[in-house]
Protein backbone atom coordinates (compact mmCIF):
# COMPACT_ATOMS: atom_id res chain seq x y z
CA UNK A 1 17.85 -8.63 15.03
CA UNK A 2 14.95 -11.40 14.89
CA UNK A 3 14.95 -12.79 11.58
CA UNK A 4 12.65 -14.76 9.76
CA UNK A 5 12.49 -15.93 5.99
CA UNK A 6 9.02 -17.21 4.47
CA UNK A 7 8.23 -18.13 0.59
CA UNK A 8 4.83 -16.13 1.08
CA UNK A 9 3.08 -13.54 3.61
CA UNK A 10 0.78 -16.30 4.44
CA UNK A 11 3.06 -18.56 5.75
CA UNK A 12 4.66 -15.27 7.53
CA UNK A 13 1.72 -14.64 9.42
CA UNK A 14 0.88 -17.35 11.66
CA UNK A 15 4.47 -17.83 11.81
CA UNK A 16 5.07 -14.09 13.32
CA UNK A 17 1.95 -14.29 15.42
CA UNK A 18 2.97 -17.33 17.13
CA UNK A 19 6.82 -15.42 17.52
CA UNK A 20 5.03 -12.82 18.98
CA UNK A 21 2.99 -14.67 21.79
CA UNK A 22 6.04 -17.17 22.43
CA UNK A 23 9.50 -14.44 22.52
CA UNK A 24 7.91 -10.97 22.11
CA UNK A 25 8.79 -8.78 25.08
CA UNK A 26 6.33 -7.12 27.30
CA UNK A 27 6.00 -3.85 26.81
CA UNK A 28 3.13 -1.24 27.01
CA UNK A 29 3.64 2.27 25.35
CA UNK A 30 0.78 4.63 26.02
CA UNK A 31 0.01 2.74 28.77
CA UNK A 32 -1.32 -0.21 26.15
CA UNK A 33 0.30 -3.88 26.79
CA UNK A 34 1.77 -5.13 23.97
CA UNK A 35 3.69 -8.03 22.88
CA UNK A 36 7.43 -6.63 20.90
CA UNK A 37 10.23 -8.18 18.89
CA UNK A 38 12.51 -5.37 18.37
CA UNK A 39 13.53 -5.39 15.77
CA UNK A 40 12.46 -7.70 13.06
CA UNK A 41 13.52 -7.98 9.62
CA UNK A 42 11.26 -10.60 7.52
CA UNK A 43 12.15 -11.66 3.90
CA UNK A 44 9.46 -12.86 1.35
CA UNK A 45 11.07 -15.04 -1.12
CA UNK A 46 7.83 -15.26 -3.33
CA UNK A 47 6.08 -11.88 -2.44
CA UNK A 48 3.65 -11.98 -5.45
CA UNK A 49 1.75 -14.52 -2.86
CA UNK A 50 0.90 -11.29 -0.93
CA UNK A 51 -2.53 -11.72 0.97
CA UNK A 52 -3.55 -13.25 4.31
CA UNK A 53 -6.21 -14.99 3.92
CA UNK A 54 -6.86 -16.70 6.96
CA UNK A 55 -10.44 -16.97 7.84
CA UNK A 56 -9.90 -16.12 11.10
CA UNK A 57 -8.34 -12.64 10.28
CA UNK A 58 -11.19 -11.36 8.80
CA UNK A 59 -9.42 -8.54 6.79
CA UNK A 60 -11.12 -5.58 4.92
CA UNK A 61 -10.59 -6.52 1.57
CA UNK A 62 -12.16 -3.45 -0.12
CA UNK A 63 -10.22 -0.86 2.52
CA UNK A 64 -6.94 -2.91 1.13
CA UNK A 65 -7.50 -1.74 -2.78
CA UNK A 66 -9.05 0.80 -2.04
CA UNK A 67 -6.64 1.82 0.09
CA UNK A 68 -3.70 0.64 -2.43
CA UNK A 69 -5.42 3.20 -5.29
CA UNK A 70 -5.49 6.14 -2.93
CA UNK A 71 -2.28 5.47 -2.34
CA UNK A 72 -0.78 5.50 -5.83
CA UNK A 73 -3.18 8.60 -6.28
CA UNK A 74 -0.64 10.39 -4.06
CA UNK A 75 -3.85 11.69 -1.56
CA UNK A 76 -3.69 12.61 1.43
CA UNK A 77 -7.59 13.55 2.21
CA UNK A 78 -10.32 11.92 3.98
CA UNK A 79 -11.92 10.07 1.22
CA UNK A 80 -10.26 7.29 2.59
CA UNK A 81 -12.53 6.94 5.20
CA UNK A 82 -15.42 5.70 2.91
CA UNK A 83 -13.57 2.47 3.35
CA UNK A 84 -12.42 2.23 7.08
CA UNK A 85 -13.79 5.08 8.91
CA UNK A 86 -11.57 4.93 11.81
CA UNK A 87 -9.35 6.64 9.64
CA UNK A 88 -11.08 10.23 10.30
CA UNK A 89 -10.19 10.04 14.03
CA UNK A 90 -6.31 10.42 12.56
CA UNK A 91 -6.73 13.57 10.95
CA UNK A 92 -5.59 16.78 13.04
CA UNK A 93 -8.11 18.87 10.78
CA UNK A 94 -10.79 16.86 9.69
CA UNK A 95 -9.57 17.33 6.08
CA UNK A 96 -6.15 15.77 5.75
CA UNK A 97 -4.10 12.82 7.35
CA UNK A 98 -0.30 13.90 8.00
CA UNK A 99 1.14 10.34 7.60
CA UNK A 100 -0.43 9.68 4.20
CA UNK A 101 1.90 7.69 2.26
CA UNK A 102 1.12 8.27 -1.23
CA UNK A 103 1.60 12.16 -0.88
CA UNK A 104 4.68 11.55 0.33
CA UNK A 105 6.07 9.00 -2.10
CA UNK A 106 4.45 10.45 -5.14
CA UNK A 107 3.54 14.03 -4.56
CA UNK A 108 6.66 14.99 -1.81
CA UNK A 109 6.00 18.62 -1.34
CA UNK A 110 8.98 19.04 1.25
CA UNK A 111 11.70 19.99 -0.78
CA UNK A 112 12.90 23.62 -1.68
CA UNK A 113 14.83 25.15 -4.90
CA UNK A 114 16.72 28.16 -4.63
CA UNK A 115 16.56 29.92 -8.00
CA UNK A 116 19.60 32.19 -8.43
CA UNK A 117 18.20 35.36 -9.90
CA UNK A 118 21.23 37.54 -9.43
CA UNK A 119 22.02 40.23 -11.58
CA UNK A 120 24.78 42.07 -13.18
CA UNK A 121 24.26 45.88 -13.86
CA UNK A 122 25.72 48.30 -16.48
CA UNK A 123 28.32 49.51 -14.30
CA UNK A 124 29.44 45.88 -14.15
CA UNK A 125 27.86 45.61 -10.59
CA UNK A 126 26.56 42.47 -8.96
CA UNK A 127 23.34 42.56 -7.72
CA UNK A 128 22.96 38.91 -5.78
CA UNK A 129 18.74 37.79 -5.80
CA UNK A 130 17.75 34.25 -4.65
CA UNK A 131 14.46 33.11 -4.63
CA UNK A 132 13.24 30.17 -2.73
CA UNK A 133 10.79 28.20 -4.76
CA UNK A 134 8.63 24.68 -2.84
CA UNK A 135 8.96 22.02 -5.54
CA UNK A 136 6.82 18.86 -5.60
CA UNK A 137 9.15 15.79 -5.81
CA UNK A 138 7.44 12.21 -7.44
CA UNK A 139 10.06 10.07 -5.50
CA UNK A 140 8.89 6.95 -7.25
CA UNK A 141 9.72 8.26 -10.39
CA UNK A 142 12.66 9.21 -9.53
CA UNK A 143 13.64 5.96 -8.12
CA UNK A 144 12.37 4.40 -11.19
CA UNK A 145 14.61 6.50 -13.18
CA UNK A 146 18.08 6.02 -11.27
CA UNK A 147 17.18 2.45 -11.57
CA UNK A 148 16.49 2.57 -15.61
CA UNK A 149 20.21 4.64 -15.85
CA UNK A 150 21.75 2.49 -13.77
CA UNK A 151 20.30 -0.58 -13.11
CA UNK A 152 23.15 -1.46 -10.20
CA UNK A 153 21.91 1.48 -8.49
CA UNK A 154 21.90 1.95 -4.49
CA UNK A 155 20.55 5.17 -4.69
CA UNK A 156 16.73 4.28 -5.50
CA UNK A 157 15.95 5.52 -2.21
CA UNK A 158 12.21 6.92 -0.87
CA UNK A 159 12.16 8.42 2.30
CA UNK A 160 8.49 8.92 3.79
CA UNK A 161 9.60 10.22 7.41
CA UNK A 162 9.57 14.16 7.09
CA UNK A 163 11.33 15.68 10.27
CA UNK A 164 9.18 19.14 9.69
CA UNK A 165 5.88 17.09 9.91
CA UNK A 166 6.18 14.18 11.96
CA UNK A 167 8.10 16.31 15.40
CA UNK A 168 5.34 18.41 15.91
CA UNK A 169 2.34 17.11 17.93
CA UNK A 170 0.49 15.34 15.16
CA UNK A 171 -2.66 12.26 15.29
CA UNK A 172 -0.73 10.84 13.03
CA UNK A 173 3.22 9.91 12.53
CA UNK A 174 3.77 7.38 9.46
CA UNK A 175 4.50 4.29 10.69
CA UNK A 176 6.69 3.72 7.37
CA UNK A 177 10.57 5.66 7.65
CA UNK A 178 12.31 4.50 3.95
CA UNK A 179 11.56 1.98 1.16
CA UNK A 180 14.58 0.72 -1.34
CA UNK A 181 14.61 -0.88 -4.41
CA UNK A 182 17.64 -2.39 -6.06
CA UNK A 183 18.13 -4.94 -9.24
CA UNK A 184 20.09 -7.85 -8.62
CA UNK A 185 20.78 -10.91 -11.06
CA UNK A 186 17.58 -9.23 -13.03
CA UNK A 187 14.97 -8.88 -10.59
CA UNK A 188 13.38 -6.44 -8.46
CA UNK A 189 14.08 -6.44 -4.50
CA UNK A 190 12.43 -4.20 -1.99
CA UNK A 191 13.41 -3.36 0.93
CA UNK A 192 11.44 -1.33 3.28
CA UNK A 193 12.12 -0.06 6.97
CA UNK A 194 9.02 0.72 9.54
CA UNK A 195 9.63 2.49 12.86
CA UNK A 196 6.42 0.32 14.42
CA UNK A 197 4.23 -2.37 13.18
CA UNK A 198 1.30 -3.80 14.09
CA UNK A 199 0.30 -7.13 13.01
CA UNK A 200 -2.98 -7.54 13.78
CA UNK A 201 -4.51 -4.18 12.41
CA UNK A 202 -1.83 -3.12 10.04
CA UNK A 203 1.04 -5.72 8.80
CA UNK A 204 -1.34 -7.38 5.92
CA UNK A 205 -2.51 -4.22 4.49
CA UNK A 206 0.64 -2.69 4.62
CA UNK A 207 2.91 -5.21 3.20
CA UNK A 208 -0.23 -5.41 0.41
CA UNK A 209 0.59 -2.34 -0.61
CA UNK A 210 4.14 -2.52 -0.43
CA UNK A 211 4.43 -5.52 -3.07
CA UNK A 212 2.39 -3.70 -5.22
CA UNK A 213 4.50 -1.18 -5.11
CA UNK A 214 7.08 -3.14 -6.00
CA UNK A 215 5.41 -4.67 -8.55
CA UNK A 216 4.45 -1.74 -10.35
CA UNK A 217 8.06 -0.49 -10.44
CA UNK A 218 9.30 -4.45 -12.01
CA UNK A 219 6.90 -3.19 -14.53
CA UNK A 220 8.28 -0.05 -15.07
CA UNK A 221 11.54 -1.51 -15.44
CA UNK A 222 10.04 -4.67 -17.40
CA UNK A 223 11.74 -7.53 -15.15
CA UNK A 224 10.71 -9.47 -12.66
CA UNK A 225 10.35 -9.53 -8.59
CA UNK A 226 12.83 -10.36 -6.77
CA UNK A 227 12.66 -10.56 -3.04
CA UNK A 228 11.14 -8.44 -0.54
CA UNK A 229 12.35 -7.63 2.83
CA UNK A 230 10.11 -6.32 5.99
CA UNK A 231 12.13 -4.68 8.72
CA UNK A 232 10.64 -3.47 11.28
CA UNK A 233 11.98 -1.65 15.04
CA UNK A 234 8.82 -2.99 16.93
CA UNK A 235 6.48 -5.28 15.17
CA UNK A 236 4.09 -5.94 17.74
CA UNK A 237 1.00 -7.57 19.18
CA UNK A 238 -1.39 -5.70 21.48
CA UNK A 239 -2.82 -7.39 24.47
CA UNK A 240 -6.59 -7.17 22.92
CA UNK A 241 -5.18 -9.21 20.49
CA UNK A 242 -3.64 -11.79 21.94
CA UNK A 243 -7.08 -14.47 21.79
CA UNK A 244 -7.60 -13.77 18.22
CA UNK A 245 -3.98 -14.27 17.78
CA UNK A 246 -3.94 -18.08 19.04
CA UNK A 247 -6.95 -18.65 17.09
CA UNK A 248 -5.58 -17.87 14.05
CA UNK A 249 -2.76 -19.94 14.60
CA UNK A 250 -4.61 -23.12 15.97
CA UNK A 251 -7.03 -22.94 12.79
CA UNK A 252 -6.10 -24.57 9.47
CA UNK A 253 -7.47 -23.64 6.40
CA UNK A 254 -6.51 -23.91 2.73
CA UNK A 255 -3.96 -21.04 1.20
CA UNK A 256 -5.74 -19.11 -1.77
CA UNK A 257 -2.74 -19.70 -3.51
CA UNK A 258 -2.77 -23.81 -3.14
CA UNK A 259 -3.73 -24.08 -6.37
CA UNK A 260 -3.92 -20.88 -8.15
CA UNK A 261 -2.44 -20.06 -11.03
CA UNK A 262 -0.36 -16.59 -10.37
CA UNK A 263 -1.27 -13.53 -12.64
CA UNK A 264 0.59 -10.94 -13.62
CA UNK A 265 0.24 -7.58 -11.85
CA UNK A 266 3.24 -5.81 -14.00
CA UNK A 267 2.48 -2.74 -16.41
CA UNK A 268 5.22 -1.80 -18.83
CA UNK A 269 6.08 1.94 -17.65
CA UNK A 270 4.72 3.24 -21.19
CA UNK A 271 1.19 2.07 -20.44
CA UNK A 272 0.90 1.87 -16.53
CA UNK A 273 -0.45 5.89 -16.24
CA UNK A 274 -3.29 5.07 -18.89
CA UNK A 275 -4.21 1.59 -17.48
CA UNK A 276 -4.63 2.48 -13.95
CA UNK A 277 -6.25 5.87 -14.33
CA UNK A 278 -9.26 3.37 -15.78
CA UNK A 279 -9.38 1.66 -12.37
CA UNK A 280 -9.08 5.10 -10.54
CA UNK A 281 -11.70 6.29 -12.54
CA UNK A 282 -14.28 3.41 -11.61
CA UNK A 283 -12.99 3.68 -7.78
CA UNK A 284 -13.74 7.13 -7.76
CA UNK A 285 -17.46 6.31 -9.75
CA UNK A 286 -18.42 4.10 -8.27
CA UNK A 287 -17.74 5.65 -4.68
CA UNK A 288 -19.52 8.84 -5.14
CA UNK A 289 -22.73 7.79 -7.50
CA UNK A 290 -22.75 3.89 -6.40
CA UNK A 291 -26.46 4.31 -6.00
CA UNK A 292 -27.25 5.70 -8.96
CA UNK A 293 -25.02 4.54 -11.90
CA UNK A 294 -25.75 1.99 -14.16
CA UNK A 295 -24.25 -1.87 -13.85
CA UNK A 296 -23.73 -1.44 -17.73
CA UNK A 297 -21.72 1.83 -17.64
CA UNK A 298 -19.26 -0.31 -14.88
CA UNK A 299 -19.10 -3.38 -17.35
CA UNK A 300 -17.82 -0.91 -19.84
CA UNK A 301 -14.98 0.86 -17.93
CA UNK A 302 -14.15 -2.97 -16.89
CA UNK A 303 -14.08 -3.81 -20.26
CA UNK A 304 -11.75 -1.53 -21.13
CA UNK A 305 -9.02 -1.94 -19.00
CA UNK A 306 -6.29 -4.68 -20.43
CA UNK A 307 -4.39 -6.27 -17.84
CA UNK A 308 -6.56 -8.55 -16.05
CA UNK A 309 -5.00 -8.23 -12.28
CA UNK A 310 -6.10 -4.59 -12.39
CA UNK A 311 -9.31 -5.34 -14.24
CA UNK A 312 -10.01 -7.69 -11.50
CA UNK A 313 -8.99 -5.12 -8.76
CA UNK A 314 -11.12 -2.25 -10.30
CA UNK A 315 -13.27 -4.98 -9.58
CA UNK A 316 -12.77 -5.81 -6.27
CA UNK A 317 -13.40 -2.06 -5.86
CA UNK A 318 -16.73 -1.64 -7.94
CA UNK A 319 -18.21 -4.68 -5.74
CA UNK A 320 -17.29 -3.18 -2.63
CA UNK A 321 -18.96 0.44 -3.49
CA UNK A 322 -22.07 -1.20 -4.97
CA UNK A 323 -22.57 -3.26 -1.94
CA UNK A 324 -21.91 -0.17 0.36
CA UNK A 325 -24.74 1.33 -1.85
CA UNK A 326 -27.13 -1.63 -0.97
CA UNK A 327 -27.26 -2.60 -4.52
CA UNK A 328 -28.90 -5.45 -5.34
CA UNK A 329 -27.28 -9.48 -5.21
CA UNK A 330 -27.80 -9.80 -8.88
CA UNK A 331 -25.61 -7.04 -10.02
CA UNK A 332 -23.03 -7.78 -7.04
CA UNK A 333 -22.65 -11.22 -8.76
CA UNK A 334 -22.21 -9.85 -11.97
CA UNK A 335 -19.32 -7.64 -11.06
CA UNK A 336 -17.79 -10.38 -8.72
CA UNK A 337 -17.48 -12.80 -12.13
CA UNK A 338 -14.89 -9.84 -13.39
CA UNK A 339 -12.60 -10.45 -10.56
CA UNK A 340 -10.19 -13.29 -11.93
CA UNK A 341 -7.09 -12.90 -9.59
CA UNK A 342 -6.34 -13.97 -5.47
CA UNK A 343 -9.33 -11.84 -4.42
CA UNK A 344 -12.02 -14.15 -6.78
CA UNK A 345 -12.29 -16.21 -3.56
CA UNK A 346 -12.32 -13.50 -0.91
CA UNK A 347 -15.08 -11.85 -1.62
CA UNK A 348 -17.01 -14.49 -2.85
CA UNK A 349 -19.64 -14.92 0.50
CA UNK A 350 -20.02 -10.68 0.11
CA UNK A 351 -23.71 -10.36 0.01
CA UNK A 352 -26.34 -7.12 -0.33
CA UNK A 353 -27.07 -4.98 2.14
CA UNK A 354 -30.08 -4.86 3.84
């Protein structure tokens, strides 16, 4: 196994890219050329620095929370889409996506009870009855709660790779297998495994959402991050690529985090539902009546929510859907001043839509 080991994801990716181009194999499944390390396990020492940021990479930054809350939503549907609608063309029905991560980590609905409803009669008879009942697992949870019983754990397992799904002919196979979490000398360490990887199109949105993850789980369990590992079988870089690739590697630029001061993303597990349903709520708002609702009804759900990495993601998120409503520059900048954390300086050149 290729192994690398970076403080943040920004100094991962240029680091990976240039891996890619200078060892990766040649290979070309679905007759697409690619460049492959196979495998590839990458360890983040400081993975609350989470975001590319290079210019170059011009990333989606209100797909990646928007993305992150439909995630922790546990959804599966097309709603998605509102934020990168390439995502439709996945979906074998034009309703759901198969590989959705959140419904599998938080709403697993893959598992079976079998409810023992035997009988004995008067005569003293048996009479065996078994009933198999579907039951809806929250795999999170239940990782969070091996880990609060025992916080030496190696059980805190999540598997998102569902044989009964993912052999059948589907648009869409998870790209994610397993994620981990373990405590050791008092912090949080995630480990997660992926089957393929992209790193242009998919690598710094997923590994956004992983840390989050994780971070939301050190709050849970009220101690800090620890270290987060990235394995993957085939990270890889597809020919199309390959220009925008050396670009981003020839190009220096200033890290978001040079000299920002690092906020806090945890939630103690007895306030995380509340807080976060606030930011779902103005996600969800501000999506469906963007054109309509009033900048003073968002200031007060912004208002309201207490921890100031989420405030500033909710946001992030409010910003995006206004501007997607062609809402005016005024009001943009108004809800852009509420976004305190990494993303202040990412969105900063978003302008109306005309």
């Amino acid at each position: 196994m290729r192994t690398f080991t970076f403080e943040s994801v920004e100094e991962a990716y240029p680091a990976l890219l240039e891996a890619l181009l200078n060892e990766g194999d040649f290979v070309s499944p679905r007759n697409m050329l690619t460049r492959e390390i196979s495998p590839v396990g990458i360890t983040i020492t400081n993975p609350r620095k989470k975001i590319v940021s290079h210019p170059i990479r011009k990333l989606n930054y209100g797909f990646m929370v928007g993305e992150l809350l439909w995630i922790l939503q546990g959804r599966n549907d097309l709603s998605i889409a509102h934020y990168n609608s390439q995502w439709a063309q996945f979906s074998d029905d034009g309703e759901i996506l198969n590989g959705a991560y959140g419904q599998r980590i938080f709403r697993w609905d893959g598992a079976f009870d079998i409810i023992d409803e035997s009988y004995v009669d008067e005569e003293n008879n048996t009479h065996p009855s078994f009933e198999i009942q579907q039951v809806t697992i929250n795999q999170f949870e239940k990782a969070y709660e091996l880990l609060k019983e025992d916080p030496d754990s190696r059980q805190a397992t999540i598997a998102l790779f569902n044989p009964a799904q993912d052999y059948r002919i589907t648009k869409d196979k998870p790209c994610t297998n397993l994620m981990r979490f373990t405590i050791r000398n008092g912090k949080l360490n995630m480990f997660v495994v992926m089957r393929s990887n992209d790193i242009i199109k998919g690598f710094p949105y997923d590994i956004f959402n992983f840390i989050m993850l994780q971070e939301i789980m050190a709050g849970k369990l009220n101690i800090e991050v620890g270290k987060y590992t990235h394995v993957a079988d085939s990270l890889h870089l597809y020919e199309t690529d390959f220009e925008l690739a050396k670009q981003i590697i020839s190009t220096p630029y200033v890290s978001i985090y040079e000299d920002y001061e690092m906020m806090d993303a945890r939630i103690v597990n007895e306030d995380l539902d509340g807080e976060i349903a606030k930011v779902y709520n103005i996600e969800a708002t501000t999506r469906t009546m963007g054109s309509i609702l009033k900048l003073e009804k968002v200031e007060e759900m912004l208002y309201a929510i207490n921890n100031e990495y989420w405030r500033s993601l909710a946001a992030v998120i409010a910003t995006y859907n206004f501007r997607k409503a062609r809402r005016k520059q005024d009001e943009l900048d108004i809800l852009k001043n509420y976004v305190n954390n990494e993303f202040n300086q990412l969105i900063i050149n978003w302008k109306e839509l005309v």
